[in-house]
Structure formats: C-alpha cells, structure tokens
Protein backbone atom coordinates (compact mmCIF):
# COMPACT_ATOMS: atom_id res chain seq x y z
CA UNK A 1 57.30 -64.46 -3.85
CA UNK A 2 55.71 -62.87 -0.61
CA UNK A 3 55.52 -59.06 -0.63
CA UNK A 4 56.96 -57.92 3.50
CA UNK A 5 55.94 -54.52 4.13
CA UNK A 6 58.58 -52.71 6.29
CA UNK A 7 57.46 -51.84 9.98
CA UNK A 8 54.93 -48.95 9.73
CA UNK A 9 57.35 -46.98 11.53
CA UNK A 10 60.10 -47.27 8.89
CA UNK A 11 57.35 -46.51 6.58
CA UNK A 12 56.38 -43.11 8.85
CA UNK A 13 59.80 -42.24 9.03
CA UNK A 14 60.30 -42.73 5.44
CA UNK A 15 57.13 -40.58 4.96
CA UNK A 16 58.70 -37.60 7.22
CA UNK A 17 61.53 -37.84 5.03
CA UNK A 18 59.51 -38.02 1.41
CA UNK A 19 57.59 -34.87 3.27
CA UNK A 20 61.00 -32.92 3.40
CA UNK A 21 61.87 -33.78 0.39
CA UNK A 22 58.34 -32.31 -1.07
CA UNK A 23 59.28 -28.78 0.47
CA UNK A 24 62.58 -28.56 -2.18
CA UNK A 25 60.46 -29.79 -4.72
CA UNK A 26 56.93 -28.32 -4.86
CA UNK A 27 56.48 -24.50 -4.69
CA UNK A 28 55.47 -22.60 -1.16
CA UNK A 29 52.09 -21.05 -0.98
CA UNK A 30 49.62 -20.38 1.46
CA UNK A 31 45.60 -20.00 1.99
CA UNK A 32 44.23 -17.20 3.68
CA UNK A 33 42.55 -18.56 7.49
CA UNK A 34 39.53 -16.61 9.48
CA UNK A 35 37.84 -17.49 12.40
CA UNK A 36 34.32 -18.81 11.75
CA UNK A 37 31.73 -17.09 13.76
CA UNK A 38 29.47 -19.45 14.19
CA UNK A 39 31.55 -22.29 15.31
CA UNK A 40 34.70 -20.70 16.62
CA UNK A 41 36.48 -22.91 14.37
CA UNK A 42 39.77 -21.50 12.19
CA UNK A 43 39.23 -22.58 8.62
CA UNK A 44 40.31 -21.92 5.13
CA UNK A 45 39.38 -19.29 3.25
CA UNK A 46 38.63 -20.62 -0.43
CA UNK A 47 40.42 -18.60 -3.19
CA UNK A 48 43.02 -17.07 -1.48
CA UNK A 49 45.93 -19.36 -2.14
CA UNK A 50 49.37 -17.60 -3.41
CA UNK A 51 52.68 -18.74 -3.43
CA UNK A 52 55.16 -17.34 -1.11
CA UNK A 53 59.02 -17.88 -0.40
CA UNK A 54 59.94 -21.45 0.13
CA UNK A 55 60.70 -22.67 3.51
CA UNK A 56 62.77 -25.96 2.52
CA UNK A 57 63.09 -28.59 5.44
CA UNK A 58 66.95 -29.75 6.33
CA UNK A 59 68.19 -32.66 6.97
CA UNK A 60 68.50 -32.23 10.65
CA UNK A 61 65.68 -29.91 10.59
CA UNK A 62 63.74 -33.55 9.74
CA UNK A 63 64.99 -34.97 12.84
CA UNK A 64 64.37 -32.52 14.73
CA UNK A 65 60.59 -32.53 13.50
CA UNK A 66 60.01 -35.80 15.07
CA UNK A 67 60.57 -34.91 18.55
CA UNK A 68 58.12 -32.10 17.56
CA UNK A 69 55.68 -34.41 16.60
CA UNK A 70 55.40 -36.08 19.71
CA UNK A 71 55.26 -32.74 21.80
CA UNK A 72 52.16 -31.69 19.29
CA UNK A 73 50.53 -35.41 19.84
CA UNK A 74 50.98 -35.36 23.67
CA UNK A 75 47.52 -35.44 24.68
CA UNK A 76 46.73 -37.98 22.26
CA UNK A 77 49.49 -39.80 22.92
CA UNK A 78 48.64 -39.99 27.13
CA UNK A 79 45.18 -41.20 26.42
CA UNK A 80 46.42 -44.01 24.25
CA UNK A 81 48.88 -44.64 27.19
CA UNK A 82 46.90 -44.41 30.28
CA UNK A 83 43.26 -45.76 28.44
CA UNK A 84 45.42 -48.63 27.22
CA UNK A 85 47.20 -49.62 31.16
CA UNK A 86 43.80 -49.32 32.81
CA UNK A 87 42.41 -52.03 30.31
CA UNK A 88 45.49 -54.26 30.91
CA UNK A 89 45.08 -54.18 34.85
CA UNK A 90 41.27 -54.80 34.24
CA UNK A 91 42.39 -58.22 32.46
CA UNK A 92 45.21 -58.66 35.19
CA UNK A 93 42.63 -59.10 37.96
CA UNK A 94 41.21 -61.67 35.80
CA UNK A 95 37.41 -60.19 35.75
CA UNK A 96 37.59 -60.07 31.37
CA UNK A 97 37.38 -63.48 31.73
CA UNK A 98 35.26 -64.48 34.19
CA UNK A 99 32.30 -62.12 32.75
CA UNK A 100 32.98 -64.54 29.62
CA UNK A 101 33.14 -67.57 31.68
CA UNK A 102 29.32 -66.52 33.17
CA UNK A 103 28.43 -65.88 29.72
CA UNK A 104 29.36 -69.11 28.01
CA UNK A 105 27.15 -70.92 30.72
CA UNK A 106 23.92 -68.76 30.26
CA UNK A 107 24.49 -68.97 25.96
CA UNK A 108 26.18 -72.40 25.57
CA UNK A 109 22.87 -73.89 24.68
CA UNK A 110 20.82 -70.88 23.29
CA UNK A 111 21.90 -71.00 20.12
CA UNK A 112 22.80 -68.94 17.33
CA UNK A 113 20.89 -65.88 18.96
CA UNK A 114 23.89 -65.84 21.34
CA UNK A 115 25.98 -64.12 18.51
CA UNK A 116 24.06 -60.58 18.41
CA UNK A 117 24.18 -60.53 22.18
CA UNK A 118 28.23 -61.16 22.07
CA UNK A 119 28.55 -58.64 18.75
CA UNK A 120 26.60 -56.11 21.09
CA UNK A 121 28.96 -56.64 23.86
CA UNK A 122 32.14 -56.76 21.79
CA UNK A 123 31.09 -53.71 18.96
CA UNK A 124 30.68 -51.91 22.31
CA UNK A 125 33.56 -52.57 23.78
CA UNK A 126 34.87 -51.68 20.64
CA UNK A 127 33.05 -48.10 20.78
CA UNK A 128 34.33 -47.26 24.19
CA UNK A 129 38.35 -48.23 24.06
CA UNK A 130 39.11 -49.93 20.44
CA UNK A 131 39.63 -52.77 22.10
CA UNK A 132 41.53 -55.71 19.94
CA UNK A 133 44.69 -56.72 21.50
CA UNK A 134 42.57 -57.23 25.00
CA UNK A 135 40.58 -59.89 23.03
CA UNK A 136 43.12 -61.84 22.59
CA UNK A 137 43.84 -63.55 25.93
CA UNK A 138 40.20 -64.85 25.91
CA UNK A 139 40.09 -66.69 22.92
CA UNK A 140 40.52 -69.99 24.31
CA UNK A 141 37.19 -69.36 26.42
CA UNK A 142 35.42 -67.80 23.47
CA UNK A 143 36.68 -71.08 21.61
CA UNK A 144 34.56 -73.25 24.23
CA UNK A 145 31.69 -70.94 23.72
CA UNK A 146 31.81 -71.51 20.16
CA UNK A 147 32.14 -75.65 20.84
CA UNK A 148 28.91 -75.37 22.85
CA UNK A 149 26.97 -73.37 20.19
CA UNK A 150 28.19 -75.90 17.73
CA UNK A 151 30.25 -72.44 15.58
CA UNK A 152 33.44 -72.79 13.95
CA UNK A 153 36.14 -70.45 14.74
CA UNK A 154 35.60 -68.06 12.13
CA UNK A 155 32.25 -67.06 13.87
CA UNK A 156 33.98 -67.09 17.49
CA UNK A 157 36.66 -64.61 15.88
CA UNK A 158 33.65 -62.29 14.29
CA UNK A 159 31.25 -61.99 16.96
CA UNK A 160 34.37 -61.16 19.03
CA UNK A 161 37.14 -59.60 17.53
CA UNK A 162 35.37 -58.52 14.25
CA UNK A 163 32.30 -56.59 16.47
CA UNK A 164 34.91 -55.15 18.49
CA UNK A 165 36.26 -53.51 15.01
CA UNK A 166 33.47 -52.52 13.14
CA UNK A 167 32.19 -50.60 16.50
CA UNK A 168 35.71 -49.13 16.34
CA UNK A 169 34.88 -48.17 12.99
CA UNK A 170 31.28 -46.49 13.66
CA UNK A 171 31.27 -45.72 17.70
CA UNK A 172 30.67 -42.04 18.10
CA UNK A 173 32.90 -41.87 21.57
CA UNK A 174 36.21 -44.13 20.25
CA UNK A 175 38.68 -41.67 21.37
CA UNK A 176 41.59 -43.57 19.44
CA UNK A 177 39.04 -42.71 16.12
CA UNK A 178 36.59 -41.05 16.50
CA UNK A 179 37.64 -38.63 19.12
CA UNK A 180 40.96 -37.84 17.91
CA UNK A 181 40.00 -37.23 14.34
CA UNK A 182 37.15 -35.18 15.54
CA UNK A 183 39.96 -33.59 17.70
CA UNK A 184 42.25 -32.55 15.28
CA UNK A 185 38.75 -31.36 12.38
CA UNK A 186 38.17 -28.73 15.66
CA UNK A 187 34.58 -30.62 16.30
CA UNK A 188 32.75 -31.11 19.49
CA UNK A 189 33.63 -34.25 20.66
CA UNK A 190 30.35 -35.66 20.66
CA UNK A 191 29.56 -33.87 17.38
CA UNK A 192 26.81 -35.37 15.28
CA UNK A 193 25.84 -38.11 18.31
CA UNK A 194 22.69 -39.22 16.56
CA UNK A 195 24.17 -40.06 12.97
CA UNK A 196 27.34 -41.92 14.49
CA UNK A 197 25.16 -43.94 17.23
CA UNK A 198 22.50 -44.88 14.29
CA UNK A 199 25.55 -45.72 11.90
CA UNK A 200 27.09 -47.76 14.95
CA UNK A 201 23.53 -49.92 15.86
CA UNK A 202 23.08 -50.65 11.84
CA UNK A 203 27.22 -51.47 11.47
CA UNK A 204 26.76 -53.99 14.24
CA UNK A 205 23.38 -55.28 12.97
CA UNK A 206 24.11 -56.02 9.92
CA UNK A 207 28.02 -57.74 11.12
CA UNK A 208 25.54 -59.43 13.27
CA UNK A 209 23.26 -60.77 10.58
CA UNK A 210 26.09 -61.88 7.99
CA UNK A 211 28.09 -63.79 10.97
CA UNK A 212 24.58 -65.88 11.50
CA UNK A 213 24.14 -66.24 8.52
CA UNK A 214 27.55 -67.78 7.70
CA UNK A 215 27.06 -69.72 10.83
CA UNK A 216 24.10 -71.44 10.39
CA UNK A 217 25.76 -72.64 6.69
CA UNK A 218 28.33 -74.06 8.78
CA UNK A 219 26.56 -75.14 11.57
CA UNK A 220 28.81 -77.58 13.82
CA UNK A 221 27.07 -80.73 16.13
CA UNK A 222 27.23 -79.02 19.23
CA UNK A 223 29.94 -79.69 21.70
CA UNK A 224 28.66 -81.86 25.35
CA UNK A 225 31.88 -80.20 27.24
CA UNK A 226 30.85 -78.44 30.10
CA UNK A 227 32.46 -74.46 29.82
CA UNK A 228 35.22 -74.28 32.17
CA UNK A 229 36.64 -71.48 34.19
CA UNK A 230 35.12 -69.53 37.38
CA UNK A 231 31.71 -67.52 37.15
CA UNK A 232 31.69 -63.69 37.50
CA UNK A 233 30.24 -62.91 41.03
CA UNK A 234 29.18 -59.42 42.29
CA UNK A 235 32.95 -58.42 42.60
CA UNK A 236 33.77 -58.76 38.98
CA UNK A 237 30.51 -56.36 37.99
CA UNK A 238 31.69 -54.24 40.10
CA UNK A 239 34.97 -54.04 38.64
CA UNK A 240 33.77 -53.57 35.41
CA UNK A 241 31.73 -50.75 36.35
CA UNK A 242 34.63 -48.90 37.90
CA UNK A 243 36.51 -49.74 34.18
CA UNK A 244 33.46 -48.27 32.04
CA UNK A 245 32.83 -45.15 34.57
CA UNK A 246 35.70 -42.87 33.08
CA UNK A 247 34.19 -43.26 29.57
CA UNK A 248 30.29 -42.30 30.68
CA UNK A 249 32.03 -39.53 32.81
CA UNK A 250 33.54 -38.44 29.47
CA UNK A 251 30.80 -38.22 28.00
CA UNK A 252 28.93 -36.13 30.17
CA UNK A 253 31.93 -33.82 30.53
CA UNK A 254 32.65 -33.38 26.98
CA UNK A 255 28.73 -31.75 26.53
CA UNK A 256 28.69 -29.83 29.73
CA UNK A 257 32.20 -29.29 31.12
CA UNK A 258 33.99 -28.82 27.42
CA UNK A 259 36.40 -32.32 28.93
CA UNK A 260 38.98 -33.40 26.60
CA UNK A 261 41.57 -36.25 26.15
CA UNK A 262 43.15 -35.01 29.34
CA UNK A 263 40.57 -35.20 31.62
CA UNK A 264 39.48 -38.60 29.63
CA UNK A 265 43.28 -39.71 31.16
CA UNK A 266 43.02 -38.43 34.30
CA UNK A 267 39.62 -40.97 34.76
CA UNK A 268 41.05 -43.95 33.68
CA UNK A 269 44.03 -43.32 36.22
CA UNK A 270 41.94 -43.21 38.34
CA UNK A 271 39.76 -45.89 37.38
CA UNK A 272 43.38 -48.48 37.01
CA UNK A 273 43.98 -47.55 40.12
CA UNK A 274 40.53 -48.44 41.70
CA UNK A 275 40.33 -51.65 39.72
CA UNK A 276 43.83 -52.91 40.48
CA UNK A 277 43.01 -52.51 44.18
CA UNK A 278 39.78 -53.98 43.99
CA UNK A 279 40.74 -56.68 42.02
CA UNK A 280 43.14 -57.54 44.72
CA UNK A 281 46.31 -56.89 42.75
CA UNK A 282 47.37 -54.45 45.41
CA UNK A 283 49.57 -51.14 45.05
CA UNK A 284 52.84 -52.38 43.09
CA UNK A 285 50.58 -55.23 41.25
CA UNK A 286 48.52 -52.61 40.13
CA UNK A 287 51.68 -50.47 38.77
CA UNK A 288 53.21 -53.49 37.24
CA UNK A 289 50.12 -54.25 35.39
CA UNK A 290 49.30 -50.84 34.38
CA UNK A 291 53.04 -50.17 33.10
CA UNK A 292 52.70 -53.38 31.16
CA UNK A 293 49.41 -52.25 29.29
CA UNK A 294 51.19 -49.02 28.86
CA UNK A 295 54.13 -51.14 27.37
CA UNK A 296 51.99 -52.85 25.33
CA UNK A 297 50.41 -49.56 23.40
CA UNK A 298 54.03 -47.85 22.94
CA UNK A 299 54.19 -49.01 19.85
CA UNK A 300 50.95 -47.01 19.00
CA UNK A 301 51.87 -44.09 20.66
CA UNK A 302 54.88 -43.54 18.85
CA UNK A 303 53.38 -44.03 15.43
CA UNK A 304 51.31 -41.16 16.99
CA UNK A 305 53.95 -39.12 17.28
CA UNK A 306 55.83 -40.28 14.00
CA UNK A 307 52.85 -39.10 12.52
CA UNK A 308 52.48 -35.89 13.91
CA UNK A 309 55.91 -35.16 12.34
CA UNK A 310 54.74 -35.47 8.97
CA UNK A 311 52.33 -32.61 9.03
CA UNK A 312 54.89 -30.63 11.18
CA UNK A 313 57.19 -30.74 8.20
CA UNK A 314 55.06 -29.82 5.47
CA UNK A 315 53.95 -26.99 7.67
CA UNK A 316 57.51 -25.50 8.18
CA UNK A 317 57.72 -25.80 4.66
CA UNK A 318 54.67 -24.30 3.61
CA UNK A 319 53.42 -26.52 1.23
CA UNK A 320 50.50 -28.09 2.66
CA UNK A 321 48.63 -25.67 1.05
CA UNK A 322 49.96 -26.32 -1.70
CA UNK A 323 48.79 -29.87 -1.98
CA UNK A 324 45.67 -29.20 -0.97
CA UNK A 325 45.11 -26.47 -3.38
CA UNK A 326 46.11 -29.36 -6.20
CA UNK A 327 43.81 -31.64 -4.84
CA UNK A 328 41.06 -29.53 -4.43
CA UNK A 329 41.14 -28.45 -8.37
CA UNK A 330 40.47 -32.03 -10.14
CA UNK A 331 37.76 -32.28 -6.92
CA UNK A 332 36.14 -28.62 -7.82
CA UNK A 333 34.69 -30.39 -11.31
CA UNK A 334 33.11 -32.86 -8.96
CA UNK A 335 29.77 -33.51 -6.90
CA UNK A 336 30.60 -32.97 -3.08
CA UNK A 337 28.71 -36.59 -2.46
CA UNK A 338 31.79 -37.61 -4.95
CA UNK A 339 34.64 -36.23 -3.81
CA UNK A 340 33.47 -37.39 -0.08
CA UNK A 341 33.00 -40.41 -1.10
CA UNK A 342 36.73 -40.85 -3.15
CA UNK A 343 37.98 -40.28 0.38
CA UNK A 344 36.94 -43.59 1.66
CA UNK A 345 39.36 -45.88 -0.82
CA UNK A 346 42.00 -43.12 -0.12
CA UNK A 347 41.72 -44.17 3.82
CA UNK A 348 41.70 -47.78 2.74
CA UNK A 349 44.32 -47.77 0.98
CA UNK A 350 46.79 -45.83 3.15
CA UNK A 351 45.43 -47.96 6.16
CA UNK A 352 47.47 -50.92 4.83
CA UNK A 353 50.64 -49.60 5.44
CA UNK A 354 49.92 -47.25 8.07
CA UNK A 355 48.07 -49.98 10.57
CA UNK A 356 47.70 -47.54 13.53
CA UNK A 357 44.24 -46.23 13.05
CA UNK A 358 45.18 -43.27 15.78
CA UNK A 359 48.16 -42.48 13.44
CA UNK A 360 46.33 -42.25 10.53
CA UNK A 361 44.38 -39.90 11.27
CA UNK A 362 46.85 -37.49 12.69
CA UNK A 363 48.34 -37.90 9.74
CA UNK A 364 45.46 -37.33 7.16
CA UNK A 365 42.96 -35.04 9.15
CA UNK A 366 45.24 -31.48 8.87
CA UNK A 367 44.88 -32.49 4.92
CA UNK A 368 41.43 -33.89 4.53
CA UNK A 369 39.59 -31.14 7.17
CA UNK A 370 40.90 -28.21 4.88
CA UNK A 371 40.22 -29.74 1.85
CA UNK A 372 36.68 -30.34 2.64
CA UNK A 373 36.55 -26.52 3.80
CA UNK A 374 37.58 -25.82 0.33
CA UNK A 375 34.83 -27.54 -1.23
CA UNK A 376 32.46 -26.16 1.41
CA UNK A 377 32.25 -29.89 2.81
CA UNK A 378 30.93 -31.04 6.36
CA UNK A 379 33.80 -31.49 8.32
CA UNK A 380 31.70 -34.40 10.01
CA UNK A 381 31.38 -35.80 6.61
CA UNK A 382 35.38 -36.22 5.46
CA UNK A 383 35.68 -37.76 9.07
CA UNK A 384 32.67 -40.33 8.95
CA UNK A 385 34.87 -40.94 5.41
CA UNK A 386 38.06 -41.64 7.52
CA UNK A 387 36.01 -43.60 10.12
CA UNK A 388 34.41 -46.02 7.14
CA UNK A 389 38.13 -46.06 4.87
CA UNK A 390 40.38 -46.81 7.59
CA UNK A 391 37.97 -48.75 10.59
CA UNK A 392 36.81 -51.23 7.78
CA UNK A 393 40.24 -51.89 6.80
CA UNK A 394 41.41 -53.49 10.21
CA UNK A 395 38.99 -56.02 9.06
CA UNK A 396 40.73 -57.45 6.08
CA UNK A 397 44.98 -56.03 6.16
CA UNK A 398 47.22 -58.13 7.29
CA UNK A 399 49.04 -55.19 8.79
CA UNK A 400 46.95 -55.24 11.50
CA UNK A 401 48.83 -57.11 13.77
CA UNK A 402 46.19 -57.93 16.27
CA UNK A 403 43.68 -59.06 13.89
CA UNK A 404 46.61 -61.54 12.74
CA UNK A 405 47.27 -62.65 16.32
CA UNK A 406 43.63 -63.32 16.78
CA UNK A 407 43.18 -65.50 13.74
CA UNK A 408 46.74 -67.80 14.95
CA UNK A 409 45.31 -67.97 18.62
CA UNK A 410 42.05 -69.35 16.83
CA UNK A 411 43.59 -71.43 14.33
CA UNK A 412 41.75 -69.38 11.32
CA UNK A 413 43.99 -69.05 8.43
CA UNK A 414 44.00 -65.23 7.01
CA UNK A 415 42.73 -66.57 3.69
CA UNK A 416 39.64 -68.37 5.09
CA UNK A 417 38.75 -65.30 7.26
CA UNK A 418 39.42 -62.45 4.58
CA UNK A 419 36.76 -64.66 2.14
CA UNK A 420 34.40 -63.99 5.22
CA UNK A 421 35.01 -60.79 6.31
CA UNK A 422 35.20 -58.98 2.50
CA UNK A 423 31.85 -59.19 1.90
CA UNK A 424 30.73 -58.14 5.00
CA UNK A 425 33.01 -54.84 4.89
CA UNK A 426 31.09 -54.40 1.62
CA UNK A 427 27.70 -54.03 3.86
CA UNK A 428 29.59 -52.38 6.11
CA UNK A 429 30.51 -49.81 3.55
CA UNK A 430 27.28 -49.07 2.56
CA UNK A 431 26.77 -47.93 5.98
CA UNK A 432 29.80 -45.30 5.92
CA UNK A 433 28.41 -44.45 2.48
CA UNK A 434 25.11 -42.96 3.95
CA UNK A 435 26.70 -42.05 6.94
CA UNK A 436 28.85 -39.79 4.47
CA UNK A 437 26.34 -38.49 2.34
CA UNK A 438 24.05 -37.62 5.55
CA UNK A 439 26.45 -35.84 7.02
C-alpha cells in the first residue's frame, strides 16, 4: 500500500489549525526582548520567560490569520512572483535553450570534464534564482548532450537539475533560501559572504566529483548524432545578461544601498520587460509570458503566505514562547555544536511534507532564530542548519514536485535516482556540517 501525502497546502492549513488548537492547550508566556546594540537586531532575552494570560485563537480568528499571513509575507511573496515571470519570459524568447544548444556542440566530444563545467553553470543558476522548474523544458537537449558524452540520464539529470539544487542549498544570494531566511533571522543579506560562497564552491565540487564518478562506472558508447537545435549568437548573450543584471545589482545594493526583496522585484521587472522586448516577444508577448511564469510560482507563493499564518497564530496566542522555552531546556544540557547540528534532521524531516523551501522557512525561522538566541547561538549558524536540512532534501523527497517532473521527462525512475543521489547528500551534508559548526 502506497502512502499519498495530502497537498502541502492541506497540510499548512491543517498546521494553522493544529497551531490554534496549541493556544487552548499549552499555557501563555512570554520572553523579555531588547534591542542589541551592536547589531540593531531585537532578540530574546534569556531567563526572562513567565507565563501570562492566555490569548486562545477562534475559530474564525484562524481564518482570519491566513489573510494575515499573506499581508506579513508580501515582500516575499512579490519576489517569488516577479523573479519567477522574468525567468519564464527569458525561456519564452527561447535563449535557455539555445545557450544549451551552443554548449552541447563545444562539449559533445570533450568528455566527462564537460560535467563540472555544466554543474558550475547549473549550481549557479541555482544560487541566483532556485531555478528547477525552468530546467525542465530543456531536458530533451540536455538528453542529446548526454548521448554525445556517451552519459546515461541519471548524470544528465545531476549535472543539471541536481547542481541547480545543491547551489540552492549552499548559494549565499538565493533569495527564495538564503535571503528570505536571512530575512526573517534580521541578518544582512549578504551576511557571512565568505563561509556561504566557500560552502557553495565545495557543495558543487564535490556533486561534481560523485556525478563523474558514477559516470565513468556507467560509461555509455558515445552517441554519432549530430546535437540539434539553433546556436546562441550575440543576441542570446545579450539577453542573458539583461536576465542576470538584477541579481549582481542586488548584490551591490544590499552592501551599499541597504536593497531588499523590493528593490530585488523592482529589477527583475525591469529586466522581464527588457528581455521580452529584446527577445522579440513584443509588449503583450512579453505580459503573457511573464503572467504565465507568475502563474506558474502561485502555488509557491501561497504556501508563503499559508505559512506566514502559522507563526501569526501562535503569536496572537502567545505561546511561541512557550515552545521555545520547552525546547530550549532538553537543548540547555547540550553542546551548542549539538543542538545546531539536531536542527539539520529537524529541517529534513519537515521538508518532506512541507516541499516549498521558501515556506519552510517562514515557517521555522521565527522559532529556530530565538531559540538559538537562547542558547547564545549564531544566528548564521541555525540558518546554514536550515539551508543544509531542507536544500538537501529537494534532492531525495518525492514531494518535490519538480524534481519528480524532471526524472519522468528523463525517463529516470525515482528509485534508481534516490540510490544515486543519497549518498551524495551524505557528502553534501558534511559540508552543511562545517558550514554549521564554523559559523
């Protein structure tokens, strides 16, 4: 008998609801919260927790919440939304995959060494915009490139698709990861650049390794086909240029102009709009497109929001503190390297039914951040333990409905992949594991 998880948004909502139910149940009580001097930040003040009157959560009160929630989440909620359409009109001019066209024909016949090149460009990718669903029109041409390097389709799927996650999992500027958990911990948004760009260089390198490795056990006779499709010209790099711009803005605004997700929106409007005229898709092609990508990451969005709601309620009924005051007591007895690291299965775990890695951490972050204040914990640390936890996981769930569209458009089964990708999450780990205790 097969085990079907419900949609992740029945499971939010079911959460919201479990979450009013905890404010009849469990007792009110609050910490005490001071402005840190050095850093600006408002955290918790350790030893000050009391009880005080309960603040039970209604039953419409709970419904009410979840338009709340997506008030709270709006800025994170526009980036998804406006990142998202300005990727979709990049792909609608058709320049995604005519860069891969150019770059089956210059790698077709270089051999394996073609893999760290693609992981590069992929786990980068992957960095800048989480990109997964955008991978999977161009399987078919990633499919010749593996025929001409003589690969199976479980390597074309991890030097593509599997990059693309793990530098998700480790790229300093994700703003779907990274950024928002950062975000919502009250960190810079480029906080700790060095650690998270060495974490992201050995994530990929070793992926990169492990998928050669595993190829060249299962080294295929190299296809004679010629790749098909048009070359990338001047135009196309170009294009692409205009799409990666916002994000290297970004970057420079968030250290010296204190940008945030709304600015981060504003420059991908800007650069859809660019790109969908360049590309020749004109003004209401470029709309259509860009409403469809936006279309397309709804889904996320509102799991955003959904999210959001859960912490909303707890909050009205005062017993956030609560938990986290019962969490941090078994921790207390520990190491802080240990109770760091116990946060990484706690991420993996949850990740499995909560598949949106955006949502996830809106919904763990208000818990985790204060807890780690408790235990007088880097803040950096618990959310390089989110990062490792929950990134690592899109590897191997099945809840992760582009990894699973990925694997039918290749014609990998799930069981065939998860035997290779398990092991390399394990060297992964070890990555987030250092990265953690560094921090």
């Amino acid at each position: 008998m097969t085990l079907k998880l419900p949609h992740p948004l029945v499971l939010l909502m079911g959460a919201v609801a479990l979450a009013a139910a905890s404010t009849w149940v469990l007792p009110a009580g609050e910490f005490s919260r001071r402005e840190n001097a050095a850093t600006g930040r408002i955290v918790v003040v350790p030893g000050t927790y009391e009880t005080v009157d309960a603040a039970p959560v209604g039953l419409f009160d709970l419904f009410v919440a979840v338009p709340r929630g997506f008030i709270e989440g709006a800025d994170v909620i526009a980036v998804i939304l406006f990142v998202g359409g300005a990727w979709v009109v990049v792909d609608r001019t058709g320049t995604l995959a005519r860069m891969i066209a150019s770059l089956v024909a210059v790698f077709r016949r270089r051999g394996l060494w073609a893999i760290p090149v693609f992981s590069f460009v992929f786990g980068t990718m992957g960095a800048l915009e989480n990109m997964q669903e955008e991978i999977i029109p161009l399987v078919p041409v990633l499919l010749v490139l593996g025929r001409g390097l003589g690969v199976n389709a479980v390597v074309v799927v991890a030097m593509s698709a599997g990059a693309a996650m793990v530098g998700s999992a480790f790229g300093p500027t994700n703003p779907f990861q990274a950024g928002i958990a950062m975000k919502l911990a009250q960190l810079p948004p480029l906080s700790m650049f060095g650690l998270r760009s060495a974490m992201f260089v050995a994530g990929l390198s070793l992926w990169s390794a492990w998928t050669m490795r595993y190829a060249a056990r299962t080294r295929l006779a190299m296809s004679d086909a010629d790749a098909t499709g048009e070359r990338a010209g001047t135009k196309d790099v170009v294009i692409m240029l205009c799409a990666l711009a916002p994000m290297v803005a970004y970057v420079y605004g968030a250290l010296a102009l204190d940008w945030g997700f709304n600015e981060l929106s504003a420059g991908f409007v800007i650069a859809g709009i660019v790109v969908g005229l360049a590309g020749g898709l004109r003004v209401t092609g470029t709309i259509n497109a860009y409403f469809e990508g936006m279309q397309t990451l709804l889904p996320a969005a509102i799991i955003v929001g959904m999210a959001r709601s859960i912490s909303l309620v707890m909050a009205d009924g005062r017993v956030i503190d609560t938990i986290l005051n019962a969490m941090a007591a078994p921790l207390s007895h520990m190491s802080g390297a240990s109770a760091l690291l116990l946060m990484i299965p706690f991420h993996a775990l949850l990740h499995i039914p909560v598949s949106s890695v955006s949502g996830q951490a809106v919904l763990t972050m208000p818990i985790m951040v204060p807890l780690a204040d408790l235990l007088g914990l880097s803040r950096d640390a618990a959310v390089i333990a989110y990062q490792t936890g929950a990134g690592l996981m899109e590897l191997l769930t099945p809840t992760n409905g582009a990894l699973m569209a990925l694997l039918l458009a290749a014609k990998v089964p799930f069981g065939q992949w998860f035997r290779f990708a398990i092991a390399a999450a394990g060297l992964m780990l070890l990555v987030g594991i250092i990265g953690v205790l560094v921090a």
